[in-house]
Protein backbone atom coordinates (compact mmCIF):
# COMPACT_ATOMS: atom_id res chain seq x y z
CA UNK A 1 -18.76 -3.35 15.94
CA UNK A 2 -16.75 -3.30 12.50
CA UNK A 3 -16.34 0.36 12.96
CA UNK A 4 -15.00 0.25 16.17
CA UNK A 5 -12.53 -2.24 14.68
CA UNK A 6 -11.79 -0.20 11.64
CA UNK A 7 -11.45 3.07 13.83
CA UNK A 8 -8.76 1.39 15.63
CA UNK A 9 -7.00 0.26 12.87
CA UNK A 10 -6.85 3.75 11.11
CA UNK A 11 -4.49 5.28 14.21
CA UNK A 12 -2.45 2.54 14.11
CA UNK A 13 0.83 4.23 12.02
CA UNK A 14 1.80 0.77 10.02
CA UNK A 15 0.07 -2.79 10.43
CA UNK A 16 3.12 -4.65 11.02
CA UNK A 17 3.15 -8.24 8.88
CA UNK A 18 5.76 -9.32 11.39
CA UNK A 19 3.40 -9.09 14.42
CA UNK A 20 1.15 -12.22 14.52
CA UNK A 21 -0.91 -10.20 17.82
CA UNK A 22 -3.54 -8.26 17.94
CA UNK A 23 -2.95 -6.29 14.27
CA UNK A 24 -3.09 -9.95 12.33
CA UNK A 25 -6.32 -10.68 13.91
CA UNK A 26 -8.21 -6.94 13.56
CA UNK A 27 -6.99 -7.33 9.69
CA UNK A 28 -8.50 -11.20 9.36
CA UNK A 29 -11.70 -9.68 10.56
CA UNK A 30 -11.75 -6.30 7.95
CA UNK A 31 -10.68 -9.18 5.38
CA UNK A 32 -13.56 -11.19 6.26
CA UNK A 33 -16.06 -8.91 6.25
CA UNK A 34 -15.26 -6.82 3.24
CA UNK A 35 -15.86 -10.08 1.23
CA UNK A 36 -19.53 -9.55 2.09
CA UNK A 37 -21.98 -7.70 -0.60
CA UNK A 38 -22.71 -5.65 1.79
CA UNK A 39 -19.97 -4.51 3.72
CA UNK A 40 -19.21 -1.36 5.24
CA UNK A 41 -15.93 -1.83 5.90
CA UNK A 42 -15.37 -2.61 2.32
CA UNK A 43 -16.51 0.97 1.83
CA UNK A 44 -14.69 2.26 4.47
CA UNK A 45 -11.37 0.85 2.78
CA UNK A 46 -12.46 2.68 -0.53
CA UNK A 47 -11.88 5.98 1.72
CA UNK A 48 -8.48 4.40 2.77
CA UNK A 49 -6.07 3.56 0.25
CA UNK A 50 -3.32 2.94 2.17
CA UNK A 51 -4.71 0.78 4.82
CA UNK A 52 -6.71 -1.15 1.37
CA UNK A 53 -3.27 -1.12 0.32
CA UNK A 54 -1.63 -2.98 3.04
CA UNK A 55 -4.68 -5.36 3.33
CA UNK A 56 -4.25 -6.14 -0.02
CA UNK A 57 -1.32 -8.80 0.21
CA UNK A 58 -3.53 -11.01 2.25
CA UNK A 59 -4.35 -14.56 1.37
CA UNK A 60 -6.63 -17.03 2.08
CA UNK A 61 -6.40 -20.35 3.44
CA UNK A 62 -5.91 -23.54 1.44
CA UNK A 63 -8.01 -25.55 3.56
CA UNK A 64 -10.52 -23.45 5.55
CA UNK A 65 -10.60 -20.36 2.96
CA UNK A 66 -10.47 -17.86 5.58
CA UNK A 67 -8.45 -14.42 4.66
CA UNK A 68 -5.67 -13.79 7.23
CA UNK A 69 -2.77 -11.25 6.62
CA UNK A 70 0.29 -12.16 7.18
CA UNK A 71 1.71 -16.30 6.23
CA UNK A 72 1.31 -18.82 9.32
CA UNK A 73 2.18 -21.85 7.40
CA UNK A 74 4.06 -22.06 3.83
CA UNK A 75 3.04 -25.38 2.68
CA UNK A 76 3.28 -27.54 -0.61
CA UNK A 77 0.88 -30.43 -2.07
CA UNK A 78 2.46 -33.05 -4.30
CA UNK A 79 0.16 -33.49 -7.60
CA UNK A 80 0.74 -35.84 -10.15
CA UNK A 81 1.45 -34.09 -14.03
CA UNK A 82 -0.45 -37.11 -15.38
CA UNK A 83 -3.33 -37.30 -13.59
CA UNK A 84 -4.03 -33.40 -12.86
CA UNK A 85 -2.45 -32.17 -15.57
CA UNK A 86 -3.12 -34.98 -18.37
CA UNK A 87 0.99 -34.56 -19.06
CA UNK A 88 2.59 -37.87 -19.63
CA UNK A 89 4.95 -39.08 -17.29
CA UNK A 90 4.90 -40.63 -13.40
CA UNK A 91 5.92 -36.91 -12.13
CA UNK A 92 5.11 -35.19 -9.26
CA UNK A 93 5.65 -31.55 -8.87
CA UNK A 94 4.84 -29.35 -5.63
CA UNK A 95 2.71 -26.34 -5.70
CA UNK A 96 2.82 -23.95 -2.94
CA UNK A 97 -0.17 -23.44 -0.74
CA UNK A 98 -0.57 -21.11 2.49
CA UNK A 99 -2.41 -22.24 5.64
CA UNK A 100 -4.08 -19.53 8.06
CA UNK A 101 -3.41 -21.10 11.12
CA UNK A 102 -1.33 -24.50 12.79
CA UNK A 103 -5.41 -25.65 13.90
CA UNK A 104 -5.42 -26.01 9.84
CA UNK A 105 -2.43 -27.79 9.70
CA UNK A 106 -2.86 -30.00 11.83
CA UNK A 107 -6.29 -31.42 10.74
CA UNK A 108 -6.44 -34.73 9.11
CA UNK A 109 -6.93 -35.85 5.80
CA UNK A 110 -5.12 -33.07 3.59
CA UNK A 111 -2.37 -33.64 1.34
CA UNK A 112 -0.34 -30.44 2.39
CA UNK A 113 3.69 -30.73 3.78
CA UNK A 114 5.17 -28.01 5.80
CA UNK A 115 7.90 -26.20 4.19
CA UNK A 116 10.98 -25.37 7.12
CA UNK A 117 12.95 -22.53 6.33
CA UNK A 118 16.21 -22.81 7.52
């Protein structure tokens, strides 16, 4: 089956990082499985450059780790300089962290704040 996918993604003439559809979710699964040892899409890619290219600006998820292509969620955490950081002083900074998906988001229990862009 990861052939079939990867055959389909070499005709494609760009992988748009603007279309969430069907491209987004053919890359999360090449970006998936060429994190295996033993991948033959990773090999595949090797053959590639451009696609490997492309695929290259993915991420992976803050929460659930999983790659994706293309940003869902911009997000920031709050950390303290003094306790993460050992600097002195009650400051907070935020750090920016990416979320794969609004399923992520929306769990409970993480520290993470949606950033709007206006």
């Amino acid at each position: 089956m990861s052939q079939d996918v990867f055959g389909i993604l070499t005709h494609l003439e760009i992988l748009s990082v603007t279309d969430n559809g069907l491209e987004e979710q053919a890359a999360r699964l090449i970006l998936m499985d060429s994190r295996k040892e033993c991948s033959l899409l990773r090999e595949a890619l090797q053959l590639r450059p451009a696609l490997a290219a492309i695929l290259s600006h993915g991420g992976s998820c803050a929460l659930c780790s999983q790659a994706f292509l293309t940003t869902w969620l911009e997000c920031v955490q709050f950390i303290s300089l003094r306790k993460d950081m050992k600097v002195s002083g009650p400051q907070s900074v935020p750090v920016r962290a990416l979320l794969c998906s609004y399923s992520c988001f929306n769990q409970s229990g993480h520290m993470y704040y949606g950033v709007a862009s206006v």
